[in-house]
C-alpha atoms as a PDB file:
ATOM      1  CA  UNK A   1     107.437  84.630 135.329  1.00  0.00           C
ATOM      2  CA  UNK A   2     105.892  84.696 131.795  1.00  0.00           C
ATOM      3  CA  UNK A   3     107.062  85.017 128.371  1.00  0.00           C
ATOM      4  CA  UNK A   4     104.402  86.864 126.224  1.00  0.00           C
ATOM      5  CA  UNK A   5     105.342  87.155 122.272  1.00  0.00           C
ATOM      6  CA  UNK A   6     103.572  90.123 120.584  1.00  0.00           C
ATOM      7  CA  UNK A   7     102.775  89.562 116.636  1.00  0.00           C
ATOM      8  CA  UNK A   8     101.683  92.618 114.774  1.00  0.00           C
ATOM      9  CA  UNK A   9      99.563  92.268 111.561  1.00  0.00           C
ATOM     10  CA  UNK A  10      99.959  95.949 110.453  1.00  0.00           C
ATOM     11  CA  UNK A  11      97.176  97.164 108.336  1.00  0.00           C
ATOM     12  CA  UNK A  12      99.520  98.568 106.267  1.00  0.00           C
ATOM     13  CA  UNK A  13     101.080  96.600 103.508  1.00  0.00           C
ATOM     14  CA  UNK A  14     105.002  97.858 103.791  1.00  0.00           C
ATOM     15  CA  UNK A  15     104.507  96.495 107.420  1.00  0.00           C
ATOM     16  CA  UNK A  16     103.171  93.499 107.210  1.00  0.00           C
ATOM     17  CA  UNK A  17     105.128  90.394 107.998  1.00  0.00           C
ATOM     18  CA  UNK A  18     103.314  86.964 108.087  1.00  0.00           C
ATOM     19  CA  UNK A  19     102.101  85.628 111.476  1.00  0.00           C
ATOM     20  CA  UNK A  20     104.574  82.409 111.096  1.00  0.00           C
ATOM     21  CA  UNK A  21     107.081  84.151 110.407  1.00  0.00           C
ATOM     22  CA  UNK A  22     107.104  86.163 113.173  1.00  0.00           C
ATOM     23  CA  UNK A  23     106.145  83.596 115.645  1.00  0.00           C
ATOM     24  CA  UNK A  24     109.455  81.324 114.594  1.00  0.00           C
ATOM     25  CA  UNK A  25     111.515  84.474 114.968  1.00  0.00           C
ATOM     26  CA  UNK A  26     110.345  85.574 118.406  1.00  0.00           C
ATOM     27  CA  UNK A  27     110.202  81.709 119.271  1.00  0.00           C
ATOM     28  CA  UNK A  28     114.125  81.346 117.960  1.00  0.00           C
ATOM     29  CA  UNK A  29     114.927  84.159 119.838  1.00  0.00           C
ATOM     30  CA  UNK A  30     113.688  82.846 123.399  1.00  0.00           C
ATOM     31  CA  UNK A  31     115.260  79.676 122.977  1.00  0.00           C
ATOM     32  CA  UNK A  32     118.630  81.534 122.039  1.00  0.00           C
ATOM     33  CA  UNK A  33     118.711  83.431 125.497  1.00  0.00           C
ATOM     34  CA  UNK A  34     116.911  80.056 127.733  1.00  0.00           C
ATOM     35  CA  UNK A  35     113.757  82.070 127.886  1.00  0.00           C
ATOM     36  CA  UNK A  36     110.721  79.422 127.914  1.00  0.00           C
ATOM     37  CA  UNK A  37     108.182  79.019 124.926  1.00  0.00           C
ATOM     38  CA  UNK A  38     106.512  82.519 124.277  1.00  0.00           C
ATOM     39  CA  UNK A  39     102.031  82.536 124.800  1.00  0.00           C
ATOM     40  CA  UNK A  40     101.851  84.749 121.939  1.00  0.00           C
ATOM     41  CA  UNK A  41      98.775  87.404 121.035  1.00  0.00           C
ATOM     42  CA  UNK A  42      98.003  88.855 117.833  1.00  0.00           C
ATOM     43  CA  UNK A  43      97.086  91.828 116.824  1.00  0.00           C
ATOM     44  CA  UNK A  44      95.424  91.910 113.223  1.00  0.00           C
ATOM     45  CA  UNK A  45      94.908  94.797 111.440  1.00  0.00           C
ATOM     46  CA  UNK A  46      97.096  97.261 113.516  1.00  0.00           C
ATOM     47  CA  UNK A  47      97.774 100.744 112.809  1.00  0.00           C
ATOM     48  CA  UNK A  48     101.625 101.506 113.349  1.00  0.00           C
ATOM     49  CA  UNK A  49     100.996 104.778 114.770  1.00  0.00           C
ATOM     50  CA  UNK A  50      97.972 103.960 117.757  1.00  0.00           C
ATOM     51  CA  UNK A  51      99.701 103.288 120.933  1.00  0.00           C
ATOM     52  CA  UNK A  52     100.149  99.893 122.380  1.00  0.00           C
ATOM     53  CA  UNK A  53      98.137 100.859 125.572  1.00  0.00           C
ATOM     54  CA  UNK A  54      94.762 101.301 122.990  1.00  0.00           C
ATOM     55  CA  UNK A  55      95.353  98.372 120.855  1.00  0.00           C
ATOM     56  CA  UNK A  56      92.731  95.636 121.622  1.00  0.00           C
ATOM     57  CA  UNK A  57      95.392  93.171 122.285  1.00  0.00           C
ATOM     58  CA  UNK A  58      97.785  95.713 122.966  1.00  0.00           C
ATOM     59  CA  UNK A  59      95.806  96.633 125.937  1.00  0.00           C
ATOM     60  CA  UNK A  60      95.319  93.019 127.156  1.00  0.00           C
ATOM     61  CA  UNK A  61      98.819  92.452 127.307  1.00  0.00           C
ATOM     62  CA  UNK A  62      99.273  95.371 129.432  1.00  0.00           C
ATOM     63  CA  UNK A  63      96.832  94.447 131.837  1.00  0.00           C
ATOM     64  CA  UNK A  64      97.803  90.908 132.364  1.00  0.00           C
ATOM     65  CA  UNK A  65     102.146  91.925 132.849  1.00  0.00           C
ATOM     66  CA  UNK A  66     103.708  91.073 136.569  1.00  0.00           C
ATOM     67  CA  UNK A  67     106.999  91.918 137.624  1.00  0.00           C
ATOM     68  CA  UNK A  68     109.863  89.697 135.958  1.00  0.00           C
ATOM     69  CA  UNK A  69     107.567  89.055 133.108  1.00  0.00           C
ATOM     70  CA  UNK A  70     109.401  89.158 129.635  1.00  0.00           C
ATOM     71  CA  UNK A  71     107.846  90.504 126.487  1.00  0.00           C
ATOM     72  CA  UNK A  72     109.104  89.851 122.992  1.00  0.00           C
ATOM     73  CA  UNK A  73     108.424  91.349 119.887  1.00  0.00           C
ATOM     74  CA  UNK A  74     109.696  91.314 116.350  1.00  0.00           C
ATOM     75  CA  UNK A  75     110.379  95.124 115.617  1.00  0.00           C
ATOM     76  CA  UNK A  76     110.527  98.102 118.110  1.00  0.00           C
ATOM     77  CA  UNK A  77     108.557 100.543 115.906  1.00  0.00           C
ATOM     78  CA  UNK A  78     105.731  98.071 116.428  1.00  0.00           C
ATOM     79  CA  UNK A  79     105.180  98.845 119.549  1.00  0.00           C
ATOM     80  CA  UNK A  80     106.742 102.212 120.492  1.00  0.00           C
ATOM     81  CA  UNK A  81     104.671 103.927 118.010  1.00  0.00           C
ATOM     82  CA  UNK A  82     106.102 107.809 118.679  1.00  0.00           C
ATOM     83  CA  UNK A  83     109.221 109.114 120.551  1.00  0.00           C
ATOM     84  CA  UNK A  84     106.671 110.301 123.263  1.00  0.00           C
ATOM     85  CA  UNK A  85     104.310 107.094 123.394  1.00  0.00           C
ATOM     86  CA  UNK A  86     107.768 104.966 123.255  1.00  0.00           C
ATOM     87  CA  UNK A  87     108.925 107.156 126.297  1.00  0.00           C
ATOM     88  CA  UNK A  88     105.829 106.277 128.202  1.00  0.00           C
ATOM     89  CA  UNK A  89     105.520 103.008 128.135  1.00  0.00           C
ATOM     90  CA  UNK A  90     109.096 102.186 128.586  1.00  0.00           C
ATOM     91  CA  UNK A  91     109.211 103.978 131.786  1.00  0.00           C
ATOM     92  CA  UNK A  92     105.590 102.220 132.747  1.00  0.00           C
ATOM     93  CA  UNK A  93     107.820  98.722 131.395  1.00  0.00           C
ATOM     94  CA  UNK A  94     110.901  99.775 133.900  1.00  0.00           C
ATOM     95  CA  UNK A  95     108.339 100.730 136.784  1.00  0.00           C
ATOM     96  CA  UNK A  96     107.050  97.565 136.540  1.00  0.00           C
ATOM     97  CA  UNK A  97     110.181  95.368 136.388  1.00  0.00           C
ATOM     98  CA  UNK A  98     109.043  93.886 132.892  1.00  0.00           C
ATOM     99  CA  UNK A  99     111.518  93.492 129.970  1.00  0.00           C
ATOM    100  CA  UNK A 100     110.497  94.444 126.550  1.00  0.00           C
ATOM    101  CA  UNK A 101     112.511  92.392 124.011  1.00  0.00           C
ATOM    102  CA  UNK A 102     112.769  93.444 120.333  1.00  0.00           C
ATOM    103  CA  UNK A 103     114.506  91.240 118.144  1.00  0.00           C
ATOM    104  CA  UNK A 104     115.390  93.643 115.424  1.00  0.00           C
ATOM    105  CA  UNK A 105     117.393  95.922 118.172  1.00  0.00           C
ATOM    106  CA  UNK A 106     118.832  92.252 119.508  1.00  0.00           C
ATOM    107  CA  UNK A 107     118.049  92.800 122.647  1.00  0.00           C
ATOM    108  CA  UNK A 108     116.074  94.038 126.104  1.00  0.00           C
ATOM    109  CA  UNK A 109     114.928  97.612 125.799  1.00  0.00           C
ATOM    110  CA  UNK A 110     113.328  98.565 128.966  1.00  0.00           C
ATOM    111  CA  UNK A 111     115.801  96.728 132.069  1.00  0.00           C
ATOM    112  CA  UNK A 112     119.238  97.331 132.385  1.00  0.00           C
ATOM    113  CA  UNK A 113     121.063  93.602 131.449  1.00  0.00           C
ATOM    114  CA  UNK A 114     123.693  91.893 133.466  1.00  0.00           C
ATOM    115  CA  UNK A 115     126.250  90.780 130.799  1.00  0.00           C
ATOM    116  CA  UNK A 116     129.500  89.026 130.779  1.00  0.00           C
ATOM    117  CA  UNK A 117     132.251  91.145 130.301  1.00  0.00           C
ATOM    118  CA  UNK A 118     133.451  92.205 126.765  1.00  0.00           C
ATOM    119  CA  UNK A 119     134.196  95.134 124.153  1.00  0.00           C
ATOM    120  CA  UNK A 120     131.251  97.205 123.615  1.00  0.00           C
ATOM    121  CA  UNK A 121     129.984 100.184 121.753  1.00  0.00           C
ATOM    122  CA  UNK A 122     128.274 102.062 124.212  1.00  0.00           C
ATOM    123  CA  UNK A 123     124.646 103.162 123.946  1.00  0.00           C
ATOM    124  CA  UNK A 124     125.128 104.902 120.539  1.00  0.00           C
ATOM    125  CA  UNK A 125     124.445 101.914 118.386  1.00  0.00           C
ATOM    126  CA  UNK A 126     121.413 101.292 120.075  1.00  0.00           C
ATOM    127  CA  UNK A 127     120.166 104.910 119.831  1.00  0.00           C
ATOM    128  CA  UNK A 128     120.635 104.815 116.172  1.00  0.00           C
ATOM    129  CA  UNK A 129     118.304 102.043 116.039  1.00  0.00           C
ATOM    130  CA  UNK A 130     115.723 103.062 118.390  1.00  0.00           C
ATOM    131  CA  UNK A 131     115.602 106.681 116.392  1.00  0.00           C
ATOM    132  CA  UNK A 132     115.468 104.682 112.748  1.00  0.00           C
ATOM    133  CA  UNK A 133     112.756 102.503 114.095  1.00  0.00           C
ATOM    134  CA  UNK A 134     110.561 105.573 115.217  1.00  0.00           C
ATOM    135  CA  UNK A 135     111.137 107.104 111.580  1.00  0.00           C
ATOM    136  CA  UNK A 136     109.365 104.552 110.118  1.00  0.00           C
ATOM    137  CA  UNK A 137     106.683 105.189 112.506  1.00  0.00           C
ATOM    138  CA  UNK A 138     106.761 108.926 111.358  1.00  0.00           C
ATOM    139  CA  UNK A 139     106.928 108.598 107.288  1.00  0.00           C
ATOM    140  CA  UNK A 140     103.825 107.471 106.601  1.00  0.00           C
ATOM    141  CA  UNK A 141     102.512 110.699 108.084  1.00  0.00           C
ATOM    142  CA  UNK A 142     105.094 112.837 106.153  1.00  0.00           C
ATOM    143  CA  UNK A 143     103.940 110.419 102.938  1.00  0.00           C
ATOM    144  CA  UNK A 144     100.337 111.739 103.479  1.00  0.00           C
ATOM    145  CA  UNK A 145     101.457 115.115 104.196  1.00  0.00           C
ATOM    146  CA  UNK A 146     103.365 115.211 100.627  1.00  0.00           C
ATOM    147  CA  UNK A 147     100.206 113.715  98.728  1.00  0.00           C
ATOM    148  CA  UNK A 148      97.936 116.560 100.388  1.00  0.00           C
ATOM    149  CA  UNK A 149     100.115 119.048  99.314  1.00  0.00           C
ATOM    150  CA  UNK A 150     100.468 117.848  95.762  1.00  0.00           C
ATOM    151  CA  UNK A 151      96.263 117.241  95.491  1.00  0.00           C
ATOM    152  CA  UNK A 152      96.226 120.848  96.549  1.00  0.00           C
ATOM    153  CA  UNK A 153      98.730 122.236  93.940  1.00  0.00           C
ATOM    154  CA  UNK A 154      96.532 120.561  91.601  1.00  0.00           C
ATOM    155  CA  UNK A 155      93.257 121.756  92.508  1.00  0.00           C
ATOM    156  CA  UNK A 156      95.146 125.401  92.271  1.00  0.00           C
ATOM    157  CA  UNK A 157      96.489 124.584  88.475  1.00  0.00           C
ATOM    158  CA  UNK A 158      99.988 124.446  89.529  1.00  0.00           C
ATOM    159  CA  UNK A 159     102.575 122.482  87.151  1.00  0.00           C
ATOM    160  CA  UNK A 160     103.352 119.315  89.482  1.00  0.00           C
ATOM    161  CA  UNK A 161     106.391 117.701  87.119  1.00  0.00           C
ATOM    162  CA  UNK A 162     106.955 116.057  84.463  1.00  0.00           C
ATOM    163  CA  UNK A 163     108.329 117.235  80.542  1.00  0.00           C
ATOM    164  CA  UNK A 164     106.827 120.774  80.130  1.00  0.00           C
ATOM    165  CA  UNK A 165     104.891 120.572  76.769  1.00  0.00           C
ATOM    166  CA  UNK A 166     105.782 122.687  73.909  1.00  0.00           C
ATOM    167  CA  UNK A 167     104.722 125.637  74.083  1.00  0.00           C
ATOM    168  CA  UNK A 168     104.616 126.668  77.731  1.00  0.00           C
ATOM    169  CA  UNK A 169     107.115 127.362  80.423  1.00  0.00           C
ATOM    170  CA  UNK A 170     106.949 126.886  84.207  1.00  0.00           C
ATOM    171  CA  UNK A 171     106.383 130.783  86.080  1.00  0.00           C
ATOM    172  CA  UNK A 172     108.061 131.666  89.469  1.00  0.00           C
ATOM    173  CA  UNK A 173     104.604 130.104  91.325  1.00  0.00           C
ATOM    174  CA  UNK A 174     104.631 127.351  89.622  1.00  0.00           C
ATOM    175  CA  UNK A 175     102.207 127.659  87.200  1.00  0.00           C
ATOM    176  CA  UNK A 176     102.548 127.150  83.131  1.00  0.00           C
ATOM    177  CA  UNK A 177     102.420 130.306  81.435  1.00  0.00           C
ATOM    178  CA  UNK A 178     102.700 130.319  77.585  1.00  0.00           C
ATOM    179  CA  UNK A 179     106.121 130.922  76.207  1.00  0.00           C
ATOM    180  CA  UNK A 180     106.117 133.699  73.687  1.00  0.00           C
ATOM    181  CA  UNK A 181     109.118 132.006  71.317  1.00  0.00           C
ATOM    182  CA  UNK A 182     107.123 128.606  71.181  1.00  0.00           C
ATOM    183  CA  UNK A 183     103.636 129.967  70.974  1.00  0.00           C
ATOM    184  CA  UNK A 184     105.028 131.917  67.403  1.00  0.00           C
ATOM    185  CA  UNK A 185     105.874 128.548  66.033  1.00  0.00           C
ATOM    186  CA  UNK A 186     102.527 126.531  67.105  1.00  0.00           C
ATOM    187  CA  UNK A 187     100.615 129.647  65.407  1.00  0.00           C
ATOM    188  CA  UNK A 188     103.058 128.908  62.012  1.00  0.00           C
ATOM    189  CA  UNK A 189     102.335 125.425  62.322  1.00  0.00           C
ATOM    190  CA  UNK A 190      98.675 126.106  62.389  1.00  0.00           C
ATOM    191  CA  UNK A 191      98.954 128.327  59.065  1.00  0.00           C
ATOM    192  CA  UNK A 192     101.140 125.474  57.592  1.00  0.00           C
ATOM    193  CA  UNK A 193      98.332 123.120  58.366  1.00  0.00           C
ATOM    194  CA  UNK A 194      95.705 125.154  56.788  1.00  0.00           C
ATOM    195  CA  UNK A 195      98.126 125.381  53.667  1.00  0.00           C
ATOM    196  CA  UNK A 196      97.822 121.695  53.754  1.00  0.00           C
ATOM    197  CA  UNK A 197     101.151 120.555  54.588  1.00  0.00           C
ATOM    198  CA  UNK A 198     101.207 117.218  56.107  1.00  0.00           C
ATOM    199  CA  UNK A 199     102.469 116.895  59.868  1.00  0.00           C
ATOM    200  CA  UNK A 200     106.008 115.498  58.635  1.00  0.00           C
ATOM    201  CA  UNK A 201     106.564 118.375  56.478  1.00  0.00           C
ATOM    202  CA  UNK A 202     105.777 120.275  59.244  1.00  0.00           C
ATOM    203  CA  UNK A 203     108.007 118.256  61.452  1.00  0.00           C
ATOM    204  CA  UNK A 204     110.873 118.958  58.880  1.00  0.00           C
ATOM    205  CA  UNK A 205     110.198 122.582  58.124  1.00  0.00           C
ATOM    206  CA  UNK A 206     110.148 122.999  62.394  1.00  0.00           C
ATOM    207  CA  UNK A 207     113.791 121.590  62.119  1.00  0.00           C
ATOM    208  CA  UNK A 208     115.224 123.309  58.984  1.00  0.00           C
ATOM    209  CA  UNK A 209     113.672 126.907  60.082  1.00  0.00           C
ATOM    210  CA  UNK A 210     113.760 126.613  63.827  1.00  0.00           C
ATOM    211  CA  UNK A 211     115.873 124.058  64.542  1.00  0.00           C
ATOM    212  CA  UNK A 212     113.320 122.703  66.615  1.00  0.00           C
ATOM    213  CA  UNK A 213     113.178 118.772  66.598  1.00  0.00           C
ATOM    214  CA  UNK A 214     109.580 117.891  67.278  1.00  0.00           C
ATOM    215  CA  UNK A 215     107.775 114.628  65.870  1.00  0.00           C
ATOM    216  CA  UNK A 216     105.055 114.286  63.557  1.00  0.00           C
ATOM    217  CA  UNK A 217     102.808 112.998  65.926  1.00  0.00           C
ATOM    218  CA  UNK A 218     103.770 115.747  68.562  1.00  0.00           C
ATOM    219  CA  UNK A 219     102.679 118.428  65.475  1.00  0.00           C
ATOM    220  CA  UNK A 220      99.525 116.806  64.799  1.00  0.00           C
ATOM    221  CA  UNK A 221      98.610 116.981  69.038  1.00  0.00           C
ATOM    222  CA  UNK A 222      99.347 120.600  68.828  1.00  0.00           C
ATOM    223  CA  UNK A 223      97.658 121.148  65.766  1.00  0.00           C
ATOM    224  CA  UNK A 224      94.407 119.475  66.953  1.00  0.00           C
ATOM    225  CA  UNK A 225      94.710 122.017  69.963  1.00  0.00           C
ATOM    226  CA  UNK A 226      96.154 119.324  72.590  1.00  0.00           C
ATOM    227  CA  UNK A 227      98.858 120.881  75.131  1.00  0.00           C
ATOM    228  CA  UNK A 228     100.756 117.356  75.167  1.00  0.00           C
ATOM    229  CA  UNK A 229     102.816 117.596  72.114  1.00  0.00           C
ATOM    230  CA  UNK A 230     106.117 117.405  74.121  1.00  0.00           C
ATOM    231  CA  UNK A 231     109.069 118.700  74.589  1.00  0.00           C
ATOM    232  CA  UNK A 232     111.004 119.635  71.524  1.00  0.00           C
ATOM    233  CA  UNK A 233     115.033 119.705  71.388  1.00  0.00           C
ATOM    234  CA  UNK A 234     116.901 122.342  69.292  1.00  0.00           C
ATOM    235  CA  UNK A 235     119.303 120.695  67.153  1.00  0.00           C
ATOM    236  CA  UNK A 236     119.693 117.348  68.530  1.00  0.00           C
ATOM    237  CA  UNK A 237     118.115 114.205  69.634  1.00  0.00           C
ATOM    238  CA  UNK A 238     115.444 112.455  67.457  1.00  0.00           C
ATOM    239  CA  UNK A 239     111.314 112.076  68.254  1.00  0.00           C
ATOM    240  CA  UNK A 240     108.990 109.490  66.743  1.00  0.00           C
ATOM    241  CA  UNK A 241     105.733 109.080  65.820  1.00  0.00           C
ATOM    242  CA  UNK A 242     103.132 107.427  64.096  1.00  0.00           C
ATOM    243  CA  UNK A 243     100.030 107.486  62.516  1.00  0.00           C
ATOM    244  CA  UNK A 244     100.334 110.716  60.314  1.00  0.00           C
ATOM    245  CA  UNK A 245      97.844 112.147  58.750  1.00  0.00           C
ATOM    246  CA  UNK A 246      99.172 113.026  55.235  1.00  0.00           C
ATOM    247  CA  UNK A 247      97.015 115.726  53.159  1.00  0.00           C
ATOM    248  CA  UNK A 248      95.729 114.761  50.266  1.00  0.00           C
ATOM    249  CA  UNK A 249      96.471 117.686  48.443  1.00  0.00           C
ATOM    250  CA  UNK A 250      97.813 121.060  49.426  1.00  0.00           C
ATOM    251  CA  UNK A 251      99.103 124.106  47.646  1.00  0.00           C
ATOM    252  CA  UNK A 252     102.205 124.128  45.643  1.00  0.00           C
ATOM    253  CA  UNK A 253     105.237 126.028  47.232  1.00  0.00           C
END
């Protein structure tokens, strides 16, 4: 019999656990249950999701298992890869009378275990775990899913989050579409500015009109055409700003 330690260097970077690391913790975990000194292969670089069987060292360590061999690994999701891959090479594990040890579920996944008699949960605890292990398989797919959608709402023009800017509003698909209200008030700030009022008079007369609270610096991005200006609050809150731009001279009121 043999005792073959798997270490996974995942490619990816929420994955990755240091080769030491893992070789103590497999190493620990033999000694805990009188298993001899794990020959351990690693497999750099990984991808989560590509089965065991076509790993380069995945395969290798298929190829070289005999019945009553043990195999130990750090985390289950490292080498079950899918509910359907994980299905597969469990039963091909159980066929062959090799035990697949993962240290994060605490014990043998493939064999049933003798064990000495005591108070136990059933198999629901360890269903739990198998299932949570295979989501982490699965969310990095559903991550790149997400980020396609989102580059493809953008390519469309759609309104992906964030503070709508003064001036606009959000339409049923998602789109900004100028809001009627707000775009009266950027056209009286833009006679106000040709009047020469500064952008904090402006700022003030938006409040004491309106009662819209927008900063200086958020009138003088709308007045120079920019869409950014912010939100604006009615009648509460405060905005800041700096860098105004004060007329030098403008008509008396």
């Amino acid at each position: 019999m043999q005792v073959l330690g798997y270490i996974f260097l995942a490619r990816d970077r929420s994955q990755l656990v240091a080769e030491a690391e893992q070789a103590a913790a497999i190493s620990t975990y033999c000694r805990d249950l009188g298993l001899s000194a794990p020959r351990c292969l690693v497999e750099e670089h990984g991808h989560v999701k590509r089965p065991l069987r076509l790993r380069q060292r995945g395969k290798e360590l298929l190829a070289q298992l005999s019945p009553g061999d043990e195999v130990v690994v750090l985390r289950a999701a490292w080498v079950l890869s899918s509910a359907f891959e994980g299905e597969r090479l469990l039963q091909q594990l159980r066929e062959g009378g090799i035990a697949l040890h993962c240290v994060d579920l605490g014990g043998n996944i493939s064999l049933p275990e003798k064990r000495r008699l005591q108070v136990s949960e059933g198999p629901a605890s360890l269903v739990a775990k198998l299932l949570a292990a295979l989501t982490v398989c699965e969310r990095g797919g559903q991550g790149r899913a997400i980020r396609t959608a989102k580059r493809h709402g953008r390519d469309l023009g759609k309104y992906l989050g964030g503070p709508v800017p003064f001036g606009w509003e959000v339409d049923g698909g998602g789109f900004l579409t100028p809001h009627e209200g707000q775009q009266r008030i950027i056209e009286a700030m833009h006679v106000l500015r040709r009047e020469r009022w500064s952008y904090r008079e402006i700022s003030r007369k938006l409040l004491e009109e309106y009662g819209v609270r927008l900063s200086h610096e958020g009138v003088r991005r709308l007045c120079s055409g920019g869409r950014d200006g912010g939100s604006a609050t009615r009648g509460q809150g405060t905005s800041s700003g700096a860098g105004e731009e004060v007329a030098r001279e403008r008509h008396p009121r």
